[in-house]
C-alpha atoms as a PDB file:
ATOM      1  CA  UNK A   1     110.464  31.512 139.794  1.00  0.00           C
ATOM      2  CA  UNK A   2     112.728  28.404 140.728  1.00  0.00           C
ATOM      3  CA  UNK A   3     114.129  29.846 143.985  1.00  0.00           C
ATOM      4  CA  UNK A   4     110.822  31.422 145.186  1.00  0.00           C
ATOM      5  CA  UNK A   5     109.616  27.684 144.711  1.00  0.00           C
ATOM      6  CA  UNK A   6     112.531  26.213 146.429  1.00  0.00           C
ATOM      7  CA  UNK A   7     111.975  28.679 149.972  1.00  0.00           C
ATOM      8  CA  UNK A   8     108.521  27.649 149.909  1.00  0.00           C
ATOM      9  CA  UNK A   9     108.990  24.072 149.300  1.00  0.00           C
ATOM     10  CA  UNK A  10     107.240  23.223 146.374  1.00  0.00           C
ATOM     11  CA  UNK A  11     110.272  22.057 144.150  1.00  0.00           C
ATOM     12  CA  UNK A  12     111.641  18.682 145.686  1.00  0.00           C
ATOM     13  CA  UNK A  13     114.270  18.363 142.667  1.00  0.00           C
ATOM     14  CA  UNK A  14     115.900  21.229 143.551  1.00  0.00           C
ATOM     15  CA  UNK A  15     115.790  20.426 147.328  1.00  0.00           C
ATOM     16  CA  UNK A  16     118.102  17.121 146.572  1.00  0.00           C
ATOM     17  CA  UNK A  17     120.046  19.211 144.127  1.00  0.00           C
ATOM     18  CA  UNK A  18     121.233  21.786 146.413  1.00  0.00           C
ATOM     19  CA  UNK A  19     121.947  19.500 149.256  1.00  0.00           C
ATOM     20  CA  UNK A  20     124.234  17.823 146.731  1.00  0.00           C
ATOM     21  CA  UNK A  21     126.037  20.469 145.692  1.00  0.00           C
ATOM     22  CA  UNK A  22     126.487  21.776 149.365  1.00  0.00           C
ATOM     23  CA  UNK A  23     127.863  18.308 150.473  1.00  0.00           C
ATOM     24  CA  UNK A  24     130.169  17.747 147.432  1.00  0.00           C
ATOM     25  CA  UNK A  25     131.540  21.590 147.456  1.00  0.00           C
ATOM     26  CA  UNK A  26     131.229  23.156 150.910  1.00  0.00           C
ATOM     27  CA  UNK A  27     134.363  22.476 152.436  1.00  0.00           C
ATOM     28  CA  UNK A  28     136.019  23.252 149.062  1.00  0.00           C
ATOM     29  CA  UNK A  29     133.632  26.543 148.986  1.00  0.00           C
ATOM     30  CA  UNK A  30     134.430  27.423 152.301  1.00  0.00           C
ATOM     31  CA  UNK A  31     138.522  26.874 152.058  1.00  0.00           C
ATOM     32  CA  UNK A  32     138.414  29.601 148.794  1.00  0.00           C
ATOM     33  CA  UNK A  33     136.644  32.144 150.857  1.00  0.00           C
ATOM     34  CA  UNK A  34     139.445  31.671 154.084  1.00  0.00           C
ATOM     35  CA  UNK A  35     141.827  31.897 152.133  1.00  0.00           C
ATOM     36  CA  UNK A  36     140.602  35.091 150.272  1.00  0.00           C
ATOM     37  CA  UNK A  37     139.501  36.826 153.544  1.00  0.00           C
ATOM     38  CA  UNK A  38     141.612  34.875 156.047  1.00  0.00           C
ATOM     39  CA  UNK A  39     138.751  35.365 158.729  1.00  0.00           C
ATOM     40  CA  UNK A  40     136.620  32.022 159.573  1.00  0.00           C
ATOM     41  CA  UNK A  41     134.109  34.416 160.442  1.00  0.00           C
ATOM     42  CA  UNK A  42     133.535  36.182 157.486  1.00  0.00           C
ATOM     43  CA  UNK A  43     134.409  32.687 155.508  1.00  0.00           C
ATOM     44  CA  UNK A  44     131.381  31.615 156.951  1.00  0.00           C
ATOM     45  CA  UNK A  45     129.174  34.948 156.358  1.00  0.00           C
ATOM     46  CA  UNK A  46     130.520  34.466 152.335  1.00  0.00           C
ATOM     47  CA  UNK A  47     129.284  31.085 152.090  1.00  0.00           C
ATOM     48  CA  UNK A  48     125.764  31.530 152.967  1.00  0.00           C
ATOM     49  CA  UNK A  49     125.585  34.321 150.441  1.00  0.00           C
ATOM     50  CA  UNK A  50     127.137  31.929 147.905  1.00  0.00           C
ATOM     51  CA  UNK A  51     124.332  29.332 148.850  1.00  0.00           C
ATOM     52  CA  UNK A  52     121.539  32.292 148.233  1.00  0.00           C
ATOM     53  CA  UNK A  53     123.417  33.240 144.840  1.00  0.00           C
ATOM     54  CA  UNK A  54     122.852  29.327 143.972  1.00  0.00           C
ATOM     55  CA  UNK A  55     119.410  29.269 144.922  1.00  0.00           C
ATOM     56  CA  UNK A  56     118.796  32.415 143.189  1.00  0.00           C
ATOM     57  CA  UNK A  57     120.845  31.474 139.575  1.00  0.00           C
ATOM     58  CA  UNK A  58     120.848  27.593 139.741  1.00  0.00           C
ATOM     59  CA  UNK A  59     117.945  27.983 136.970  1.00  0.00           C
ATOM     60  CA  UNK A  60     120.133  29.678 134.726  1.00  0.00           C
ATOM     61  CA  UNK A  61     122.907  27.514 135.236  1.00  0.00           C
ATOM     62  CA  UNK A  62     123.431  25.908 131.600  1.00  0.00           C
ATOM     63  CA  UNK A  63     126.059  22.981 132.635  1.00  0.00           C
ATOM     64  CA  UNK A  64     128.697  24.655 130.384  1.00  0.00           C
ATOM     65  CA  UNK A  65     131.313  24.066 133.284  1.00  0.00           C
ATOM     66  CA  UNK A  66     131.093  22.129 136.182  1.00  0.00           C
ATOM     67  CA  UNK A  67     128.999  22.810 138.807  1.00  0.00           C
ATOM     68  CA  UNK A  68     132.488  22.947 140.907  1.00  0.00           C
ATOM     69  CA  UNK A  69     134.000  25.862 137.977  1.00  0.00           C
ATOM     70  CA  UNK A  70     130.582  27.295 138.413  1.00  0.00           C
ATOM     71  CA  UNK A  71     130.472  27.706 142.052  1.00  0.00           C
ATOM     72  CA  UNK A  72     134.102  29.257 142.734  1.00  0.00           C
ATOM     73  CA  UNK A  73     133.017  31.550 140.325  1.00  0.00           C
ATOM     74  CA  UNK A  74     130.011  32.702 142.857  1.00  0.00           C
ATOM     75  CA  UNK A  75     132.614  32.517 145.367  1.00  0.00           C
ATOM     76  CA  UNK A  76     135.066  35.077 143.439  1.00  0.00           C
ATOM     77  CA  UNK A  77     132.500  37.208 142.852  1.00  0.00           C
ATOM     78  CA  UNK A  78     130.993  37.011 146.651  1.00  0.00           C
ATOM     79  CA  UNK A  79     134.477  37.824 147.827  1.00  0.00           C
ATOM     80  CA  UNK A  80     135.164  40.507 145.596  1.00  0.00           C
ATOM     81  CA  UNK A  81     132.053  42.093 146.706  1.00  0.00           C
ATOM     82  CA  UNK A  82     132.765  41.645 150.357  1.00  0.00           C
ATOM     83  CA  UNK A  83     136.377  43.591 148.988  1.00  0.00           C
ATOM     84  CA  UNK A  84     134.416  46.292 148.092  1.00  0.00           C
ATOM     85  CA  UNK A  85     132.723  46.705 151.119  1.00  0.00           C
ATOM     86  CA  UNK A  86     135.568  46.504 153.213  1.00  0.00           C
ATOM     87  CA  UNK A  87     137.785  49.930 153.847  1.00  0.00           C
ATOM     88  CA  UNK A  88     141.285  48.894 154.769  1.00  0.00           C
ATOM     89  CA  UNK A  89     140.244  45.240 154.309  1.00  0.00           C
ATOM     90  CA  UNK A  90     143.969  44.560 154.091  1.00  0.00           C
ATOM     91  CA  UNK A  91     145.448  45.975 157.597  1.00  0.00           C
ATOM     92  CA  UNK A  92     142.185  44.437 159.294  1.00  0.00           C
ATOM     93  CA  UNK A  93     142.919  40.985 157.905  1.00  0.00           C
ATOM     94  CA  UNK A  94     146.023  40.851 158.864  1.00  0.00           C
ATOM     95  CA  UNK A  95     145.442  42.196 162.532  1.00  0.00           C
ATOM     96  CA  UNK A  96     142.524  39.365 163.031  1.00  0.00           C
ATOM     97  CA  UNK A  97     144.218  36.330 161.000  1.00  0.00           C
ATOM     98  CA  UNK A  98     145.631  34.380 163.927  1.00  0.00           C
ATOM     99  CA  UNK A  99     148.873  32.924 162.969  1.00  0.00           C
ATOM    100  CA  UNK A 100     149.190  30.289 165.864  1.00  0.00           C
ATOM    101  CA  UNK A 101     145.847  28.572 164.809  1.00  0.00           C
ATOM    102  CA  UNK A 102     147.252  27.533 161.376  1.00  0.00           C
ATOM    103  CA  UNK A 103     147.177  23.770 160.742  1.00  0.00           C
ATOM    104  CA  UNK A 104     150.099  21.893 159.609  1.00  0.00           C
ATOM    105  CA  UNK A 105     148.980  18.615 157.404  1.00  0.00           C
ATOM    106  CA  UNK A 106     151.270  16.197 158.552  1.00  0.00           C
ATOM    107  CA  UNK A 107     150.414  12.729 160.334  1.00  0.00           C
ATOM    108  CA  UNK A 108     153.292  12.857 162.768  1.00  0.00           C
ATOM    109  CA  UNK A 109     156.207  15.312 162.267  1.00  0.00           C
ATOM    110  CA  UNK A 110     158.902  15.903 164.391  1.00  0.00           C
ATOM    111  CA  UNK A 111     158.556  18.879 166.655  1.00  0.00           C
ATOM    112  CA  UNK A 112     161.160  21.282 164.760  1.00  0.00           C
ATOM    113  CA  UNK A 113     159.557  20.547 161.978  1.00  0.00           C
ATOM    114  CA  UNK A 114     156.025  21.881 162.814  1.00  0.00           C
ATOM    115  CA  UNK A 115     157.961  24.824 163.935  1.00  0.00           C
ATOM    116  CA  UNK A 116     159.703  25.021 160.026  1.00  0.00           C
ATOM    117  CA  UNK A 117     155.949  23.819 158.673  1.00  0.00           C
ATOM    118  CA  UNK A 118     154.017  26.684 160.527  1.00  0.00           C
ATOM    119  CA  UNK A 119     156.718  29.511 159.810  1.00  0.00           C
ATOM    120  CA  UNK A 120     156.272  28.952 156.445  1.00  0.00           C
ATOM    121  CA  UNK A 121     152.829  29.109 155.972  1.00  0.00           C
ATOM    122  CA  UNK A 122     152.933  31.764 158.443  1.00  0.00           C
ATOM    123  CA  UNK A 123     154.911  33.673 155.664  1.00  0.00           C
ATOM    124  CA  UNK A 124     152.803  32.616 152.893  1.00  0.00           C
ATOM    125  CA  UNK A 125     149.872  33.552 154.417  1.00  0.00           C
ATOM    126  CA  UNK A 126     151.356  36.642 154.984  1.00  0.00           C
ATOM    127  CA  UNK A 127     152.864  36.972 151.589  1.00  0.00           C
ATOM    128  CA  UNK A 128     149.465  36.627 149.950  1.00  0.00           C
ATOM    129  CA  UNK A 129     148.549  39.540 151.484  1.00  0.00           C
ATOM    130  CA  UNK A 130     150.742  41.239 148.951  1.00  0.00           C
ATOM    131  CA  UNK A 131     149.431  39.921 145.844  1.00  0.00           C
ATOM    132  CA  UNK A 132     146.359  41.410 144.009  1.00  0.00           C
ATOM    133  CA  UNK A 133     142.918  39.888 144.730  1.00  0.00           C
ATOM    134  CA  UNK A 134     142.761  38.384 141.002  1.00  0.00           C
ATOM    135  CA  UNK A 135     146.619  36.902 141.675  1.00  0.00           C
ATOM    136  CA  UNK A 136     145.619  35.723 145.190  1.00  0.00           C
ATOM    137  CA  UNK A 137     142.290  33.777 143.207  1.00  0.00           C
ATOM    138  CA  UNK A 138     144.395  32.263 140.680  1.00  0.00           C
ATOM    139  CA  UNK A 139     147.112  31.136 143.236  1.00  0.00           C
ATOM    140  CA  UNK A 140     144.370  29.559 145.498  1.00  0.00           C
ATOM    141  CA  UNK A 141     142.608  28.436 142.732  1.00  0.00           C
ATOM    142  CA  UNK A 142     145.581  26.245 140.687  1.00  0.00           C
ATOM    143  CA  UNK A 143     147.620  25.416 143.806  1.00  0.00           C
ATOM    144  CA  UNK A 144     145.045  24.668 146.564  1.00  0.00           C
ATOM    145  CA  UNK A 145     142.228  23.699 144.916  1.00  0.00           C
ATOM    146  CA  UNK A 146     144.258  22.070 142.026  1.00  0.00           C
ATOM    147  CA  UNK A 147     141.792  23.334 139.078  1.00  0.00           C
ATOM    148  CA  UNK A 148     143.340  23.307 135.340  1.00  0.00           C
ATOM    149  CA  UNK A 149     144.179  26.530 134.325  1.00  0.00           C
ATOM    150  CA  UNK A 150     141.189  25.875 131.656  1.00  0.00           C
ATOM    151  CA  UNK A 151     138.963  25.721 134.892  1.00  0.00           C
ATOM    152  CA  UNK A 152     140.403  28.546 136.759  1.00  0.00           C
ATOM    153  CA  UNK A 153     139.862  30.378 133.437  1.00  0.00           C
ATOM    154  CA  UNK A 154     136.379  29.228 133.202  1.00  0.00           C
ATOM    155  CA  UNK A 155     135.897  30.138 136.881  1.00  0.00           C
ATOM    156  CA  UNK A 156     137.178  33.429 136.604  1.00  0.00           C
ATOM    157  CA  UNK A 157     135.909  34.549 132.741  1.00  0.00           C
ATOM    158  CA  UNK A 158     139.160  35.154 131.520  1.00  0.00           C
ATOM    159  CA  UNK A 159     141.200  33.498 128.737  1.00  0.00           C
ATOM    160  CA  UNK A 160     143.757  31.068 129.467  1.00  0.00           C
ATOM    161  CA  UNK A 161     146.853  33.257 128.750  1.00  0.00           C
ATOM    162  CA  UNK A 162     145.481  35.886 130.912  1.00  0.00           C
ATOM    163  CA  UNK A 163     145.241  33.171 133.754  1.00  0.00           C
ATOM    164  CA  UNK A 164     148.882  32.143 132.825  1.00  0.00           C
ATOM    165  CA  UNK A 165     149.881  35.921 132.910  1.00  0.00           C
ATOM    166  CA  UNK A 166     148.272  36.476 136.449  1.00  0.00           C
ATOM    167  CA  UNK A 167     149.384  33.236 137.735  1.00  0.00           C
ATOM    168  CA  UNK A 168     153.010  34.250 136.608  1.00  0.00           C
ATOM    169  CA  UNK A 169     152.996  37.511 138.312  1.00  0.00           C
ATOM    170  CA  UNK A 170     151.298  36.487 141.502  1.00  0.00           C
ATOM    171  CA  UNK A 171     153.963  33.960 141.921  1.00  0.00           C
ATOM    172  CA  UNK A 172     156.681  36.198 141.686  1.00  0.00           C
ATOM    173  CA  UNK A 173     154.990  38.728 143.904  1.00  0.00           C
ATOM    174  CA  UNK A 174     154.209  35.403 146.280  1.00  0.00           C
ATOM    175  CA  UNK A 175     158.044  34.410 146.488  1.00  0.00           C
ATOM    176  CA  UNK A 176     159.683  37.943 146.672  1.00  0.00           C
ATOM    177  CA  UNK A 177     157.436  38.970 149.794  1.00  0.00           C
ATOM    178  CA  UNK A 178     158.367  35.506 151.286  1.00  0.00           C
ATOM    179  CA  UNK A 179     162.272  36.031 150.730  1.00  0.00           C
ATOM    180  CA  UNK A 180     161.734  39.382 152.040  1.00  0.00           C
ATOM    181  CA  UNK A 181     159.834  38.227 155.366  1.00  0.00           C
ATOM    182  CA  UNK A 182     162.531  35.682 155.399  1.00  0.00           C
ATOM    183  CA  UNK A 183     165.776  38.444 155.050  1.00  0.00           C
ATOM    184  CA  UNK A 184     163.639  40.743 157.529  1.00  0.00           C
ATOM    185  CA  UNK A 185     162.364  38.361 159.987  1.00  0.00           C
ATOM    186  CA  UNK A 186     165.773  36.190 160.119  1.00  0.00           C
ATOM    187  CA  UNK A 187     167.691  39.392 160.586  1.00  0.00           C
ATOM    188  CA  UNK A 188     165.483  40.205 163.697  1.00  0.00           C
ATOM    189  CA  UNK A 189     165.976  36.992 164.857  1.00  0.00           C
ATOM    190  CA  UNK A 190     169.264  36.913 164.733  1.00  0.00           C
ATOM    191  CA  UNK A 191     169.506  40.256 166.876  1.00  0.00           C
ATOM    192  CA  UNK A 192     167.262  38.930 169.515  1.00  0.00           C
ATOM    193  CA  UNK A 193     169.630  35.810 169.767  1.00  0.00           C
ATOM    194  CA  UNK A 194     172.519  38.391 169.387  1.00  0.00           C
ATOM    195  CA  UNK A 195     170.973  40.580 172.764  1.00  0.00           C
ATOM    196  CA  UNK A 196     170.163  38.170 174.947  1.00  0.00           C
END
């Protein structure tokens, strides 16, 4: 067996292969699984087991996608398990995500602007949180990882249309959480202002 050959050393090949496909993906690997489980922590559990999964299947991978498309589907189906696993996986996300530490990619913005720039992703992050775990992978998927919606179908084993479908829905679910952490969480700021 390939991967029994690959602990013990014997396959060289596969030694340059892996390394390759941990350079070129990692990061990319790694950013799915935060943004599925929001905890670098557990990010960083996923992507081992991802890793094993490749060393385990990498002989039966055919080259029918790319070895990206291939991977994130690994990494679907690594977080999905973890999902499983999890009781109440939702509430304990959001309790440990730590909204402060979120990075805002900007080479030098003013400072109300980070304050704007964080708030939002504050919300989306938070907003994701509302969508299912298929509409949170497609979202991640086509808007932060930029794959085709032929990828993300490929990734995911779905057709197309039902990646459209999801996409579509997830969306909507995305931007009516965000208006409503917006009415919610303006309102309360406007009564804090308002007490003082």
């Amino acid at each position: 067996m390939l991967a029994s050959k690959i602990l013990n050393g014997e396959e060289k090949g596969m030694d340059s292969v892996f390394t390759e496909l941990y350079e070129n993906y990692h990061q990319d690997v790694y950013q799915f699984l935060f943004y599925m489980v929001r905890s670098k922590e557990q990010a960083e559990d996923l992507v081992q087991e991802v890793y094993i999964r490749v060393l385990r299947s990498y002989s039966r991978f055919e080259g029918k996608s790319s070895e990206k498309t291939w991977l994130f589907s690994i990494a679907r189906n690594v977080a999905i398990d973890h999902f499983r696993k999890q009781k109440g996986w939702k509430q304990k996300l959001l309790e440990k995500f730590d909204w402060n530490t979120a990075q805002v990619r900007d080479d030098q913005p003013l400072p109300d602007e980070i304050a704007i720039q964080k708030e939002e992703i504050r919300r989306m992050f938070k907003s994701l949180d509302a969508c299912t775990v298929d509409q949170r992978a497609v979202i991640i998927m086509r808007y932060l990882h930029e794959l085709s919606i032929t990828e993300t179908a490929k990734v995911l084993g779905w057709t197309e249309s039902k990646v459209k479908t999801t996409q579509h829905r997830g969306i909507k679910v995305l931007k009516a959480h965000m208006e409503l952490l917006f009415e919610t969480e303006g309102f309360m700021d406007e009564k804090a202002r308002v007490e003082r």
